[in-house]
C-alpha atoms as a PDB file:
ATOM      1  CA  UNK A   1     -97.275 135.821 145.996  1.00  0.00           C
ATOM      2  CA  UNK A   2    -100.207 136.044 148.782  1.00  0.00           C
ATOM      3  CA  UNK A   3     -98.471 139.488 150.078  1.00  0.00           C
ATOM      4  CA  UNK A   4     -98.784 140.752 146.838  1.00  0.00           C
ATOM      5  CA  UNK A   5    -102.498 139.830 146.537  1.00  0.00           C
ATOM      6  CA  UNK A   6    -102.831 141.325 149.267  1.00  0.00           C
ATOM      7  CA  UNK A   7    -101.188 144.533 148.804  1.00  0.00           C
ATOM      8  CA  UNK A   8    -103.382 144.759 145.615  1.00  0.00           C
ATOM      9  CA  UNK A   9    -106.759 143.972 147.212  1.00  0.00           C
ATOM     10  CA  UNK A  10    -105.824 146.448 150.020  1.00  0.00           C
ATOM     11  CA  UNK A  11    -105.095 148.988 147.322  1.00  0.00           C
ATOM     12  CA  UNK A  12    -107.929 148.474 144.991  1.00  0.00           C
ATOM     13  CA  UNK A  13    -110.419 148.993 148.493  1.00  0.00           C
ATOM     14  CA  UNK A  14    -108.274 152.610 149.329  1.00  0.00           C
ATOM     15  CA  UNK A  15    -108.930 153.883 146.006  1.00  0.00           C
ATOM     16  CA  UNK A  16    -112.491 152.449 145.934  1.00  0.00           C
ATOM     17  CA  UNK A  17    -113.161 154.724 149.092  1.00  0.00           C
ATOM     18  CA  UNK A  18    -111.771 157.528 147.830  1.00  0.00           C
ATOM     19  CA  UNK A  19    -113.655 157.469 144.720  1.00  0.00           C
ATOM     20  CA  UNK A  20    -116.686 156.917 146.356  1.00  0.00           C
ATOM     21  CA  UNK A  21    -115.866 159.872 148.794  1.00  0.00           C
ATOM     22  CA  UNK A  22    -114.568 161.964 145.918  1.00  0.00           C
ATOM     23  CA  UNK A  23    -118.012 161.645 143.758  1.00  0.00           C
ATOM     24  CA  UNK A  24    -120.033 161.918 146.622  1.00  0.00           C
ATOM     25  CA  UNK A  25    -118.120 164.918 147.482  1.00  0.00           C
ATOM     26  CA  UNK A  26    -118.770 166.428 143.821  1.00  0.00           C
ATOM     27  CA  UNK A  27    -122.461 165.626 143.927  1.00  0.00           C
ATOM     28  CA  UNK A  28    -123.185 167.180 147.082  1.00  0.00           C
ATOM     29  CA  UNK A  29    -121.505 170.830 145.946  1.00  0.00           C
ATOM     30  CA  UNK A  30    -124.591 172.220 144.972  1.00  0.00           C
ATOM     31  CA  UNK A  31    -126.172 172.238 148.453  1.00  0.00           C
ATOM     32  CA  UNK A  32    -126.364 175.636 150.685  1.00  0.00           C
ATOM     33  CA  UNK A  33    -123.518 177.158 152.230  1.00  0.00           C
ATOM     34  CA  UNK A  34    -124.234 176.929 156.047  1.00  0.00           C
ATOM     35  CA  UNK A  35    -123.134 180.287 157.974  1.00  0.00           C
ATOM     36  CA  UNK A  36    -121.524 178.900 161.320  1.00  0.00           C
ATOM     37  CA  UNK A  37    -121.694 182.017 163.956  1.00  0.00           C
ATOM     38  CA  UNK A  38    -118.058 182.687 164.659  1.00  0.00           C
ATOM     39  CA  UNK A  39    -117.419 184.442 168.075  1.00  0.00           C
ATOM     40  CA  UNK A  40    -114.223 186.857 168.007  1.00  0.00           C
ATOM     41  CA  UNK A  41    -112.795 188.138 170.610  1.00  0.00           C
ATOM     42  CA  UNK A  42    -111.614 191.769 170.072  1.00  0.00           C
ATOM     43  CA  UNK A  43    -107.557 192.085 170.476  1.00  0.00           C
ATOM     44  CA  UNK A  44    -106.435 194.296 173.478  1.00  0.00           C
ATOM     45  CA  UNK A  45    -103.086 196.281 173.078  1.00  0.00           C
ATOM     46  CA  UNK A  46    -100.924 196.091 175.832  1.00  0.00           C
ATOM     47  CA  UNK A  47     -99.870 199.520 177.352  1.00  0.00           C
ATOM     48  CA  UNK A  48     -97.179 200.395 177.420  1.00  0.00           C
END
């Protein structure tokens, strides 16, 4: 009977986080896209 209580209380906190994360996620979508500089290095063919 305690695991169970357990297992429950455990659960209910995992879902609590990821609600929390979820709506924080949602009400943070309207900020600026930040452009990260992205270095590429240009491909060499081999000869041959």
């Amino acid at each position: 009977m305690t695991q169970l209580l357990l297992n429950s209380a455990v659960a209910i906190l995992i879902a609590a986080g990821f609600l929390a994360t979820a709506t924080a996620a949602l009400r943070g979508e309207d900020r600026a896209l930040q452009k990260v500089p992205v270095k590429v290095r240009a491909r060499r063919h081999p000869k041959g």
